[in-house]
N, C-alpha and C. Protein backbone atom coordinates (compact mmCIF):
# COMPACT_ATOMS: atom_id res chain seq x y z
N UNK A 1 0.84 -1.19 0.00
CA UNK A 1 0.00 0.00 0.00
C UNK A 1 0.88 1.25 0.00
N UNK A 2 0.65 2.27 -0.88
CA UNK A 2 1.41 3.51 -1.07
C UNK A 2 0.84 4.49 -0.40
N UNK A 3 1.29 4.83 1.07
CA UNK A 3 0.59 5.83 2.27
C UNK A 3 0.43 7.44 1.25
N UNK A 4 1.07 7.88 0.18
CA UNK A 4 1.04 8.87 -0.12
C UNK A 4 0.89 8.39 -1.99
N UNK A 5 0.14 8.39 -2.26
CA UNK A 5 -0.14 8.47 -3.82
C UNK A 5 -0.06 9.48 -4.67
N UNK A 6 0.74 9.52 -5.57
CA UNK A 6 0.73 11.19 -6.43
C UNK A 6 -0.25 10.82 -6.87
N UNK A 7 -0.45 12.45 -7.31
CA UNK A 7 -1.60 12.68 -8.04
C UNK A 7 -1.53 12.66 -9.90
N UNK A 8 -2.64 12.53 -10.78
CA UNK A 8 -2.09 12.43 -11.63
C UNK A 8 -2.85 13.39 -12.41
N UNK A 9 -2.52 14.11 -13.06
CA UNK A 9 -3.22 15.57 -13.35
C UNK A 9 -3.55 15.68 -14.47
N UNK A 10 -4.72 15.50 -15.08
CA UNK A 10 -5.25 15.11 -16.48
C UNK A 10 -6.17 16.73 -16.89
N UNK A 11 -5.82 16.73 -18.12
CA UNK A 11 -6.36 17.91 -19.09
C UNK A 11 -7.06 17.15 -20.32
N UNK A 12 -8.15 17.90 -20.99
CA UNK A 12 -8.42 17.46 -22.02
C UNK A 12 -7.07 16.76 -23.36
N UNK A 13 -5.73 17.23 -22.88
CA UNK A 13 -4.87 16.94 -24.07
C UNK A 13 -3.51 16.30 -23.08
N UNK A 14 -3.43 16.20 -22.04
CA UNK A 14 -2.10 16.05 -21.45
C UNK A 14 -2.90 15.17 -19.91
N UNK A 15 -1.62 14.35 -19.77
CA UNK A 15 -1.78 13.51 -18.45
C UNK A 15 -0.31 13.58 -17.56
N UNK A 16 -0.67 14.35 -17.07
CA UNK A 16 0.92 14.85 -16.26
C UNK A 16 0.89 13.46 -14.81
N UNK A 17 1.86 12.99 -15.05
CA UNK A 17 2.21 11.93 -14.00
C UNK A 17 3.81 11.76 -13.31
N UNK A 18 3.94 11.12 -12.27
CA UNK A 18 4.94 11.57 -11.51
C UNK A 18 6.09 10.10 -11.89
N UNK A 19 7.05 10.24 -12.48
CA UNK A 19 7.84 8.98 -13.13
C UNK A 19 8.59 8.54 -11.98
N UNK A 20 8.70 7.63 -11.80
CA UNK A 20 9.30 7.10 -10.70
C UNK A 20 10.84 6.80 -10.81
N UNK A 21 11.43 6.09 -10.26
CA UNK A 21 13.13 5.94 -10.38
C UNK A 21 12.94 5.18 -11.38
N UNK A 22 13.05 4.37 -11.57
CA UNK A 22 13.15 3.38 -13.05
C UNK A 22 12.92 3.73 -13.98
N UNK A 23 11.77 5.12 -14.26
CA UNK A 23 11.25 5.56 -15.75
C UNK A 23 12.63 6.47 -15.65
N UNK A 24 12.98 7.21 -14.58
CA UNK A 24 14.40 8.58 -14.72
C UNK A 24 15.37 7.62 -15.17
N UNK A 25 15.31 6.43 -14.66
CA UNK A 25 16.48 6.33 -14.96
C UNK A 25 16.58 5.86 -16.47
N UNK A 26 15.85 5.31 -17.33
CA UNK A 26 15.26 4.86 -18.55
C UNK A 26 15.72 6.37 -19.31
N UNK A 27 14.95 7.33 -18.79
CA UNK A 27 14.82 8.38 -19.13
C UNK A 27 16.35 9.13 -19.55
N UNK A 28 17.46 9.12 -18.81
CA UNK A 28 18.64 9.44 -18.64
C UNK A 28 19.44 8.27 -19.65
N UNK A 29 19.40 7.33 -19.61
CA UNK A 29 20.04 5.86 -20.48
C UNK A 29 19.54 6.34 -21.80
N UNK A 30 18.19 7.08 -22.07
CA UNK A 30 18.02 7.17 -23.47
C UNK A 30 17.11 5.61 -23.80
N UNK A 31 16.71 4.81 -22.79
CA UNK A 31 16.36 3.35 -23.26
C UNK A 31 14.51 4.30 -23.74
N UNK A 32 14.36 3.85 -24.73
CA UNK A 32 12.88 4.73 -25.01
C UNK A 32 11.74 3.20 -24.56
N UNK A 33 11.84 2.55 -25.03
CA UNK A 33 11.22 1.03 -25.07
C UNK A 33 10.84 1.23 -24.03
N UNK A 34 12.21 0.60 -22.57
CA UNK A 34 11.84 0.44 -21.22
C UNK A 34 10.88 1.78 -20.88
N UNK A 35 11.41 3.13 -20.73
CA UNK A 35 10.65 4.49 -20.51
C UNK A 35 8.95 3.75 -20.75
N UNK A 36 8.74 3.50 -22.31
CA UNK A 36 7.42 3.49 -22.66
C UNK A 36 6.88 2.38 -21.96
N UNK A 37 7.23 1.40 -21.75
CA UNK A 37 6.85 -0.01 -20.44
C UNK A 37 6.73 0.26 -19.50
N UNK A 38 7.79 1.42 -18.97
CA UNK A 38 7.59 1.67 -16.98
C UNK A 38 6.15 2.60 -16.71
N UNK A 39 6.02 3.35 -18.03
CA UNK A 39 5.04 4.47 -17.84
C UNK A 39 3.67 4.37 -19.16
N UNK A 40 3.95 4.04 -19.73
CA UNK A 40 2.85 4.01 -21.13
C UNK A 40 2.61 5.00 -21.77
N UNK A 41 3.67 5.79 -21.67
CA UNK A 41 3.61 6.77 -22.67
C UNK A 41 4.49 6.64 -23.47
N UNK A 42 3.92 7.60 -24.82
CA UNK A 42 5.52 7.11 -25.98
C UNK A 42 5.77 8.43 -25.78
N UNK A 43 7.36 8.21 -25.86
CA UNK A 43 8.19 9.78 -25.80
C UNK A 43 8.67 9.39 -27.21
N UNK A 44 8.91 10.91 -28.17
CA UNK A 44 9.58 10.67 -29.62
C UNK A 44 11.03 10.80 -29.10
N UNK A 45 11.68 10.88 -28.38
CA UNK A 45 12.84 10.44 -27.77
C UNK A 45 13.39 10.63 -26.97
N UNK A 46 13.81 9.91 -25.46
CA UNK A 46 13.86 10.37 -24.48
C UNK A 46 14.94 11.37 -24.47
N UNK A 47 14.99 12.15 -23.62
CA UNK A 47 15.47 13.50 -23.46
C UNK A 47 16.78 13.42 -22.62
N UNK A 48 17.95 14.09 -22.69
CA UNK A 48 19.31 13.91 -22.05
C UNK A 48 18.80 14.85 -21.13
N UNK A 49 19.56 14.60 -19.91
CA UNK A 49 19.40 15.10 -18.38
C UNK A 49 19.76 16.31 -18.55
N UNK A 50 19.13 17.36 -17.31
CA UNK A 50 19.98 18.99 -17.91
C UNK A 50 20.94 18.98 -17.20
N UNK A 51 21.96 19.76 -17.35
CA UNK A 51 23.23 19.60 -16.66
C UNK A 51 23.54 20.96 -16.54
């Protein structure tokens, strides 16, 4: 049981959700596949970390 659940913030065009460690880290590797498995969204390509 998750004592604190994000919220997930939906608009007629956008579903803003909170990615957890495994999607960042997907996210940072550039792995797009895993990203789209951890979360179900398709990214047109995951994005390099800002630095």
């Amino acid at each position: 049981m998750n004592p604190m659940p994000f919220p997930t913030i939906r608009t007629p065009r956008l579903r803003l959700t909170v990615l957890n460690l495994g999607a960042v880290d997907a996210l940072i590797a550039g792995d797009a596949e895993r990203l789209r498995a951890l979360t179900g969204a398709s990214f047109r390509w995951p994005a390099a970390p800002p630095y």
